[in-house]
Structures are given as structure tokens and as C-alpha cells.
N, C-alpha and C. Protein backbone atom coordinates (compact mmCIF):
# COMPACT_ATOMS: atom_id res chain seq x y z
N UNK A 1 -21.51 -36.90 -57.05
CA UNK A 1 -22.92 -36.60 -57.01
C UNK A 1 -23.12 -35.33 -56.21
N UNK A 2 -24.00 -34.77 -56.83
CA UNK A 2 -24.28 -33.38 -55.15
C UNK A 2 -25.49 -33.58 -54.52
N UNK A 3 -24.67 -32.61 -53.17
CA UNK A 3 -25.35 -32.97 -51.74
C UNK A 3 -25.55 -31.22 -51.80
N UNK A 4 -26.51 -31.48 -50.74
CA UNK A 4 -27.47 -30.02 -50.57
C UNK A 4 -27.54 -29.60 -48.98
N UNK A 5 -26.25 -28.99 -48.83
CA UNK A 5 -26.41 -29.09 -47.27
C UNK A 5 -27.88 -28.24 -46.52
N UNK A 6 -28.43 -27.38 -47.23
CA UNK A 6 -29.29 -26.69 -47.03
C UNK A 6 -30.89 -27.55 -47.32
N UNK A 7 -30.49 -28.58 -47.84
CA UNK A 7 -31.44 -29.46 -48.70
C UNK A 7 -31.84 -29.02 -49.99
N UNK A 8 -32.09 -29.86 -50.77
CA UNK A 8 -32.19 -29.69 -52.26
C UNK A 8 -34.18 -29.34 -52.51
N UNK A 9 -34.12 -28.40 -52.92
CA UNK A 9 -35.59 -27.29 -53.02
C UNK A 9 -36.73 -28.05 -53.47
N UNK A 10 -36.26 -29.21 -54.00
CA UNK A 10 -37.79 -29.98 -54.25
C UNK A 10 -38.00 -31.75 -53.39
N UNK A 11 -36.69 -31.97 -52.34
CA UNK A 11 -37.46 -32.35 -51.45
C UNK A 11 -38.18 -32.25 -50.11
N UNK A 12 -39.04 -33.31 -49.68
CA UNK A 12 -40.22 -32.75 -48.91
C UNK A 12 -39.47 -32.35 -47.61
N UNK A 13 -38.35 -32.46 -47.03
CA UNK A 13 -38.07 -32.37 -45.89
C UNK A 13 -36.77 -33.13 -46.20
N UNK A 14 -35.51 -33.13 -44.83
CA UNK A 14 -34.42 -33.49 -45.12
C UNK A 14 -34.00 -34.69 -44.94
N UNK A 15 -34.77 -35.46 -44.54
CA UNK A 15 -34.53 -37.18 -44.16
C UNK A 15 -34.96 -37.80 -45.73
N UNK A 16 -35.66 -37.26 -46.24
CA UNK A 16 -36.02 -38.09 -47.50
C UNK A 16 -34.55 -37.52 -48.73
N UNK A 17 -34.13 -36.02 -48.53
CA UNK A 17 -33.30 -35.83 -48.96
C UNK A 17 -32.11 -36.68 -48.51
N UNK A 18 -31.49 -37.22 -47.29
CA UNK A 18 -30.53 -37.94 -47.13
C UNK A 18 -30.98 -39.39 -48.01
N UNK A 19 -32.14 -39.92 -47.81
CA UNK A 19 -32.21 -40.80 -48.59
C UNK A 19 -32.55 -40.80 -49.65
N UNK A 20 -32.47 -39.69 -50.08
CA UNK A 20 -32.00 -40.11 -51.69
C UNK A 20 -30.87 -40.31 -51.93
N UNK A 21 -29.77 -39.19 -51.47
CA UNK A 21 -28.70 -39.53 -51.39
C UNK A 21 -27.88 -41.00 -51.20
N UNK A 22 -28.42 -41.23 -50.07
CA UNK A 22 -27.97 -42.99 -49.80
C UNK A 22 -28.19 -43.87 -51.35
N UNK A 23 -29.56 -43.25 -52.08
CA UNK A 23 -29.95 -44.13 -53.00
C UNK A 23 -28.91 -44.01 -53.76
N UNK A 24 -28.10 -42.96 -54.26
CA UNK A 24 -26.86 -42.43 -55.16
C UNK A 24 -25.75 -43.38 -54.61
N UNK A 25 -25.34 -43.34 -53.53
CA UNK A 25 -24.46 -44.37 -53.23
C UNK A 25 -24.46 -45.17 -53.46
N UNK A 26 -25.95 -45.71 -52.82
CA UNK A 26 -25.81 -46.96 -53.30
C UNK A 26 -25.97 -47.70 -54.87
N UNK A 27 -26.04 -46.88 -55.50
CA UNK A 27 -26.41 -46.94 -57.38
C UNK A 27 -24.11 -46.70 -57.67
N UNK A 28 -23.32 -46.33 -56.80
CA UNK A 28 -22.05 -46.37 -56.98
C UNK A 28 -21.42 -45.26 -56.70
N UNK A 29 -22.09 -43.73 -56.56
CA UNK A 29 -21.22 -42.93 -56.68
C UNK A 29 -20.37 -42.45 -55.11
N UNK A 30 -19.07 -42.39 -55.51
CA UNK A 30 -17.92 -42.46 -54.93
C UNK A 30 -17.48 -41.11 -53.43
N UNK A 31 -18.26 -39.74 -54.40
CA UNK A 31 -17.75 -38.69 -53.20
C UNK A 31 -19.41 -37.91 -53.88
N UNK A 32 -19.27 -36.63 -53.11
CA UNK A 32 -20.40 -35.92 -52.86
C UNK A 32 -19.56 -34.69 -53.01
N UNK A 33 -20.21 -33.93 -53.77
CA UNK A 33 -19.42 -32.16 -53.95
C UNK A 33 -21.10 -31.42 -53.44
N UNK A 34 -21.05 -30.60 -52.48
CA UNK A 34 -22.23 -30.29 -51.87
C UNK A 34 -22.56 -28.61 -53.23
N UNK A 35 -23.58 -28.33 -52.96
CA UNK A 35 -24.13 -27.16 -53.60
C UNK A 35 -23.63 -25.99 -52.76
N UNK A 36 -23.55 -25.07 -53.35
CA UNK A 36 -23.14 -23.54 -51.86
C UNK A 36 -23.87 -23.47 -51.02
N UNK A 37 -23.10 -23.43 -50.23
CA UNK A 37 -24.17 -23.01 -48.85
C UNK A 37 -23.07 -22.21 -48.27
N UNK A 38 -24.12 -21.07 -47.47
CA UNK A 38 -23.81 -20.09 -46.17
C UNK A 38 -23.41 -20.23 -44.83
N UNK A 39 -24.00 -21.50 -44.54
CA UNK A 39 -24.36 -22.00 -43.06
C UNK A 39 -23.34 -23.07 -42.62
N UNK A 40 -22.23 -23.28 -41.83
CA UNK A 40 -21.60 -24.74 -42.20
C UNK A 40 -22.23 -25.68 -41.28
N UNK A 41 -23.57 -24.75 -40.39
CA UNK A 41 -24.69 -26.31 -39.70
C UNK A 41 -25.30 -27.04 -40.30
N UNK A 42 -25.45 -26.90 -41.66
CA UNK A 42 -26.23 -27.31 -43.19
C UNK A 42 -25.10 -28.71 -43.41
N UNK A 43 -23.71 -28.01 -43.71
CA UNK A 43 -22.55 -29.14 -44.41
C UNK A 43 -22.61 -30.34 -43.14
N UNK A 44 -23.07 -29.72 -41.74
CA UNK A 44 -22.57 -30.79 -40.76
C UNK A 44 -23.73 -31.47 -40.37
N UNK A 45 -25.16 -31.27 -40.66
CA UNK A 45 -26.15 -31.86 -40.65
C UNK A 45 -26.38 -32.47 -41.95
N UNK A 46 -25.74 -32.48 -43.12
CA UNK A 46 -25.41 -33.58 -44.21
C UNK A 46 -24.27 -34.65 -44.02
N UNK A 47 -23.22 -34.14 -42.95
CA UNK A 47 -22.21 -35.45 -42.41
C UNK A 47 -23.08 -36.04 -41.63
N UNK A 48 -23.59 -35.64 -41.00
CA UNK A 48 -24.32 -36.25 -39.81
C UNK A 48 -25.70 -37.76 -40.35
N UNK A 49 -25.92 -36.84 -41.24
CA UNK A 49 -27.12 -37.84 -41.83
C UNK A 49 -26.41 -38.61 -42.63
N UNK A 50 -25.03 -38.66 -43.65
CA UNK A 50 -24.70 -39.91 -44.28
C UNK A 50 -23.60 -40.59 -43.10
N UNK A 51 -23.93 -40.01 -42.14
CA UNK A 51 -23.04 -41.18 -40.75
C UNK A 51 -24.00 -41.80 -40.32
N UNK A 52 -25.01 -41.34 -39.83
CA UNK A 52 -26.25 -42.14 -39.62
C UNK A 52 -27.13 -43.22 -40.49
N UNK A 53 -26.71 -42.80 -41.70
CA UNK A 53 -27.62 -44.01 -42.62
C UNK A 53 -26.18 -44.96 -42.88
N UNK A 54 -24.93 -44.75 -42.72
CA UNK A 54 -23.98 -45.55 -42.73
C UNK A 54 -22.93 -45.48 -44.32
N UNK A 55 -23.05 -43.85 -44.40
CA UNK A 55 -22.06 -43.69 -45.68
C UNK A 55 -20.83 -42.82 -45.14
N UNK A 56 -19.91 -43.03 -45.67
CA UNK A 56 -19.02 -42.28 -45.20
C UNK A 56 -18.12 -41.80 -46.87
N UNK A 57 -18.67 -41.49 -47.71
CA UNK A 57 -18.52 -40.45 -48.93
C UNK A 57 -17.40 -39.53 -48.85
N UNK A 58 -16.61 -39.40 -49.57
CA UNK A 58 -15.41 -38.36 -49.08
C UNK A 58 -16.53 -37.10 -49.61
N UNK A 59 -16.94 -35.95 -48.93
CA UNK A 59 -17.63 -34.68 -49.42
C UNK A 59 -16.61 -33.38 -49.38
N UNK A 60 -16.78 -32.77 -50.39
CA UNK A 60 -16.02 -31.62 -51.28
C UNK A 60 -17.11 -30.76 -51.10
N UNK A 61 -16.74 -29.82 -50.50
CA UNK A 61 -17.40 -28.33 -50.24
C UNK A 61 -17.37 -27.45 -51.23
N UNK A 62 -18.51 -26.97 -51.66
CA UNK A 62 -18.62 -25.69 -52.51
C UNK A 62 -18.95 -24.90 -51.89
N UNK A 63 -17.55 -23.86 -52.28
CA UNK A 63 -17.77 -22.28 -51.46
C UNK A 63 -17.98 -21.46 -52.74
N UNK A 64 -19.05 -20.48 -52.48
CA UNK A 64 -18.79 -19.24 -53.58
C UNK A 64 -18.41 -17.92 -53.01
N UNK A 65 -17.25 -17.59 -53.68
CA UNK A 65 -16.69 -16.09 -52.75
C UNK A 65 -17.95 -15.16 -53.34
N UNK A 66 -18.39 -14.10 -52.78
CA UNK A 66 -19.08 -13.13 -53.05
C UNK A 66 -18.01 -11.57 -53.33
N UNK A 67 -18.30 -12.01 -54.59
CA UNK A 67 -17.15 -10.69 -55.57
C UNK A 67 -18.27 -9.55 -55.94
N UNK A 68 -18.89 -10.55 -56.10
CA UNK A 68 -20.32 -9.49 -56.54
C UNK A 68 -21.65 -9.99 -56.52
N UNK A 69 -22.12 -8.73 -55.66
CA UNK A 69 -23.89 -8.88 -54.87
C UNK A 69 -24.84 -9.33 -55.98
N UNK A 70 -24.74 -8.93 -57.26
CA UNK A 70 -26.42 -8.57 -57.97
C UNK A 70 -25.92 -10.02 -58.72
N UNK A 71 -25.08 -10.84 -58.92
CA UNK A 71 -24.38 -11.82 -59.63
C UNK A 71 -24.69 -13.20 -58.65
N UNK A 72 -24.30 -12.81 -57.64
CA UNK A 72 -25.02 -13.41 -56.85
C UNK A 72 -25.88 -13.99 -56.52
N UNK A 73 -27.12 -13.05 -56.10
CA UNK A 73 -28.29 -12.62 -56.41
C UNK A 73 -28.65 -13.75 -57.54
N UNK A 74 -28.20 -13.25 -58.99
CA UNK A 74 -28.80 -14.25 -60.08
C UNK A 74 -28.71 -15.75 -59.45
N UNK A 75 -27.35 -15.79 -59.10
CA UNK A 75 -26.91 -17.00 -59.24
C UNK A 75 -27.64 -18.20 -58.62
N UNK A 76 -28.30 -17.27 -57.37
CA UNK A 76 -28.72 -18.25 -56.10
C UNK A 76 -29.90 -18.38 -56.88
N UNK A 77 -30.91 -17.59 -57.69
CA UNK A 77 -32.11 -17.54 -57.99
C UNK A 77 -32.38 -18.27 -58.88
N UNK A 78 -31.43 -19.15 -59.74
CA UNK A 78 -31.46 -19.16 -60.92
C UNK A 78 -31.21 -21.18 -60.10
N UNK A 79 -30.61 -20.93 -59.03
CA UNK A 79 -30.69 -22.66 -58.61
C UNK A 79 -31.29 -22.91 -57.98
N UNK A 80 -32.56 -21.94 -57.13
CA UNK A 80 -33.11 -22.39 -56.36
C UNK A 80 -33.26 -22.24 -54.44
N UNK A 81 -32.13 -21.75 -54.82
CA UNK A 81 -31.34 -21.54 -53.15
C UNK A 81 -31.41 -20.12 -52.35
N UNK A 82 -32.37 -20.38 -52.02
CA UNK A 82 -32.11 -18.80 -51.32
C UNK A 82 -31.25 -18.00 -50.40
N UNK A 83 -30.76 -16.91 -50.29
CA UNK A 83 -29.86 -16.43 -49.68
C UNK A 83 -30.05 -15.66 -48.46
N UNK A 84 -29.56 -15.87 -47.51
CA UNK A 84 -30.26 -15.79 -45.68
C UNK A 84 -30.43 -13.97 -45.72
N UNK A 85 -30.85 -13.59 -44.96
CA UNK A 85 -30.74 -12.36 -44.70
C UNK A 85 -29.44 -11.81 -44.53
N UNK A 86 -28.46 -12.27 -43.53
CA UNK A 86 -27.84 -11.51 -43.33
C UNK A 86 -26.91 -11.32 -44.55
N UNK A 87 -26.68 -12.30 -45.63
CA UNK A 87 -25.91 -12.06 -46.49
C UNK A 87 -26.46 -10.97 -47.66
N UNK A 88 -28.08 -10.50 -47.45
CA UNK A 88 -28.69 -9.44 -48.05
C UNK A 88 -28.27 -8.11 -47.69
N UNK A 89 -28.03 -8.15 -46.45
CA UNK A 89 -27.72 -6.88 -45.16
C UNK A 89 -26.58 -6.40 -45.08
N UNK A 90 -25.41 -7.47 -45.86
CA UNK A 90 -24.21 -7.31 -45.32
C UNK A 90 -23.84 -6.64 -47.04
N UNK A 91 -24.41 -6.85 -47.77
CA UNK A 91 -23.28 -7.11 -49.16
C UNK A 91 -24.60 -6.40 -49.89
N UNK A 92 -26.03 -6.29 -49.66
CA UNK A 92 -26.69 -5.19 -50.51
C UNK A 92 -26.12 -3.93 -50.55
N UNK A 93 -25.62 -3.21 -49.49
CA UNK A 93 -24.86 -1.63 -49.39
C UNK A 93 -23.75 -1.92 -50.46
N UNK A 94 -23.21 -2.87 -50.60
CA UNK A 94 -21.92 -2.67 -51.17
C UNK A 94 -21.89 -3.20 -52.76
N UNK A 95 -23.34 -3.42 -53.12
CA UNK A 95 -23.46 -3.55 -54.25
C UNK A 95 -22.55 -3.12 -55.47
N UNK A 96 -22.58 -1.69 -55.54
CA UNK A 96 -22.15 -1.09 -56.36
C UNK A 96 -20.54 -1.09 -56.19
N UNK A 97 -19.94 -1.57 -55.24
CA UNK A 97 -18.53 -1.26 -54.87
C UNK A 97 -17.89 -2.25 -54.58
N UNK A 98 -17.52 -2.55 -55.69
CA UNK A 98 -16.16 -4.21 -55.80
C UNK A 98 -14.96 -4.03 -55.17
N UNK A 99 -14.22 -3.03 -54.45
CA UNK A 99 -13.21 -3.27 -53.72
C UNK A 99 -14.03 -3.32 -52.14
N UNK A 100 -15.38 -2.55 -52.05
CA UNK A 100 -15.87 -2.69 -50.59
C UNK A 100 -16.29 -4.04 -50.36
N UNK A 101 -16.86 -4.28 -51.46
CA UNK A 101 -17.35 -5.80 -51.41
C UNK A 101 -16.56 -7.23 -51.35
N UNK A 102 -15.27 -6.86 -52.24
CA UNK A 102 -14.30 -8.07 -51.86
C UNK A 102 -13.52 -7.91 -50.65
N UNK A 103 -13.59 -6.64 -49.55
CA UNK A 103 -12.93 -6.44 -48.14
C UNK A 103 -14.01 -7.26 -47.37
N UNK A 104 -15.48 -6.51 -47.82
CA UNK A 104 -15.95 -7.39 -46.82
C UNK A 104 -16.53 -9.00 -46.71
N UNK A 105 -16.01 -9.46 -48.32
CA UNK A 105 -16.33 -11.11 -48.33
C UNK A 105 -15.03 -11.80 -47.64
N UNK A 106 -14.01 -11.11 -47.70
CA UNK A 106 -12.70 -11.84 -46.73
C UNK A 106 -12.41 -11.59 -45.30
N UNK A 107 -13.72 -10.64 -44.47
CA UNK A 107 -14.17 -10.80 -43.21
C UNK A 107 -15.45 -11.79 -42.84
N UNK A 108 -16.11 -11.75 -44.22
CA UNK A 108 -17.57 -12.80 -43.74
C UNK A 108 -16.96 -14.48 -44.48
N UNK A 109 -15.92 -14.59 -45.22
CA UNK A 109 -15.73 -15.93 -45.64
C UNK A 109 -14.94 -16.37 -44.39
N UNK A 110 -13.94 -15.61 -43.75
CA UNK A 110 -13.23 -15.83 -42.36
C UNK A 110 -14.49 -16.71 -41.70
N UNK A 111 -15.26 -15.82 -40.88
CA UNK A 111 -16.27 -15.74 -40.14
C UNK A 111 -16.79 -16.73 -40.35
N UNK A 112 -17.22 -17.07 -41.53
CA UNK A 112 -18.28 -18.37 -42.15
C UNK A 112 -17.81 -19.50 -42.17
N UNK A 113 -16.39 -19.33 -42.63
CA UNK A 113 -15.59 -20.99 -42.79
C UNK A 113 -14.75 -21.25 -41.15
N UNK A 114 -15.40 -20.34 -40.38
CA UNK A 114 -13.88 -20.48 -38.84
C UNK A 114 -14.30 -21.93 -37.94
N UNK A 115 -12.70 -22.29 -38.23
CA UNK A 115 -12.98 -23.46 -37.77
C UNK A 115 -13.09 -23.96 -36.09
N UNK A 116 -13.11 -24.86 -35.37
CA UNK A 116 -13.21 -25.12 -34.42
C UNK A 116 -12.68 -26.32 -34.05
N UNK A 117 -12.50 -26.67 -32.55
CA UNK A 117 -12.83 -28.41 -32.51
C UNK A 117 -13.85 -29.35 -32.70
N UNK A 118 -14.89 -28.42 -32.34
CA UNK A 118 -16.17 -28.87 -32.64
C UNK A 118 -16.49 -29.13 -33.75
N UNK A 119 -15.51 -28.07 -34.65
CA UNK A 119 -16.17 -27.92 -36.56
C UNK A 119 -14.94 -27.88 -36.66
N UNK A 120 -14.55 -29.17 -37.39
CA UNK A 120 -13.46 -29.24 -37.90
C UNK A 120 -13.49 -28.90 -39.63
N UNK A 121 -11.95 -28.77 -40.49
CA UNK A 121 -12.69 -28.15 -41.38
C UNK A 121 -13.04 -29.72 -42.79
N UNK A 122 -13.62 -29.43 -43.28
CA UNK A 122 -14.15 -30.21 -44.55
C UNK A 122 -13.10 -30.96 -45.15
N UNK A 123 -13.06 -32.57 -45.62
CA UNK A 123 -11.92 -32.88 -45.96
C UNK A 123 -10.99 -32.35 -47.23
N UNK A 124 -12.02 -31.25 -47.82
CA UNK A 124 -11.56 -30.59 -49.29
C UNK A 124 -12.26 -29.51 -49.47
N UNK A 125 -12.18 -28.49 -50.22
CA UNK A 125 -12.91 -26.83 -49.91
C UNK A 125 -12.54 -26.97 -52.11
N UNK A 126 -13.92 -26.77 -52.32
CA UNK A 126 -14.20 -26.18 -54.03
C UNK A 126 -14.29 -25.18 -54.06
N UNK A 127 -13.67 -24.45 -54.66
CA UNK A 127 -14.06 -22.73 -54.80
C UNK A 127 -14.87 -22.36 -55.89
N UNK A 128 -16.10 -21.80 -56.15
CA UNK A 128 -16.88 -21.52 -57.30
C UNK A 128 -16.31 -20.12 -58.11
N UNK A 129 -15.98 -19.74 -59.09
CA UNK A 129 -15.79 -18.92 -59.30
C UNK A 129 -17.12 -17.98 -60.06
N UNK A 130 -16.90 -16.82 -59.72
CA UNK A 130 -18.06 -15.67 -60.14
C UNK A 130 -17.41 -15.73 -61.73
């Protein structure tokens, strides 16, 4: 089923979004493959809320590498999801330039996915392809 670490755009707020989710579980489904997200306080405030309502879902991360800005761009627009500033700031200049742009998605995917003790990493990583 998918999870919306950012929350899913047509509910009212994110507690009703966890419970819907719960409702999916509890209707059977097994793991959770989340939607892309930027932020990994999004993926860990969606663990957080199916630990709290009492699911423990194996969840599969969707990453999308950014190969290309204006593709992008569609992509996020076209699901709903909007894309933070800084990923406007960082990768609008480099629009036009696919080797500048894939140098600098393998300094901001570093950056974005770095793990910690605190943030450990995801029990599985999906890669979206452009």
C-alpha cells in the first residue's frame, strides 16, 4: 500500500492520514512503499505514527534520483507533491546540464539519505527511475 511521508495532498492533516493507513492494515495489507519524499523527518514521522497506532509494516522507501530538473518538476506536479525550495535552488541552475546535474544529485542524495544513530537507515531503499 503507499504511505506519504510528507502526507498524502488530500488529507486534512496527518493523524487522519496515519489513520487511514491503519485502516489499510487493517483491511490486510502487508508492507507500505512510501511516495518520494525529500525530507527523511517525513519517512520518520510516518514510523513514528504506525508505532504509535501499533503497526509495525515492513516500509520500502521511494527515492527519486534527480537526473533531470524540468522532469522532475513534471513529475512532482503531476502527483501532487510539491518540491521544497531548496531542491528548486539547488538543481534550477543546472537545468540545462545533465552531467552538472547528476554531480550535484550524488552530493544532495549523500546529504539527504546520511545516516545516523539517531536515523538509522530504512529497512529497504526503492529507487524510482526518471
Amino acid at each position: 500500500m503507499a504511505g506519504f511521508p510528507e502526507g498524502h495532498v488530500l488529507a486534512p492533516n496527518r493523524d487522519a492520514d496515519a489513520q487511514y493507513l491503519k485502516s489499510k492494515t487493517d483491511a490486510g495489507a502487508d508492507f507500505i512503499i512510501t511516495q518520494l519524499f525529500f525530507k527523511q523527518s517525513g519517512l520518520f514521522r510516518l514510523c513514528g505514527a504506525f508505532k504509535e497506532i501499533g503497526r509495525e509494516q515492513a516500509r520500502h522507501s521511494g527515492i527519486l534520483p534527480i537526473t533531470d530538473y524540468n522532469a522532475l518538476v513534471r513529475f512532482c506536479g503531476l502527483a501532487g507533491h510539491p518540491l521544497q525550495l531548496r531542491v528548486h535552488e539547488i538543481f534550477r541552475p543546472l537545468a540545462d546540464d545533465p552531467v552538472k546535474t547528476w554531480r550535484q544529485e550524488s552530493v544532495f542524495g549523500r546529504q539527504t539519505n546520511q545516516r545516523t544513530p539517531q536515523r538509522p537507515a530504512p529497512p529497504a531503499t526503492l529507487l524510482y527511475p526518471q
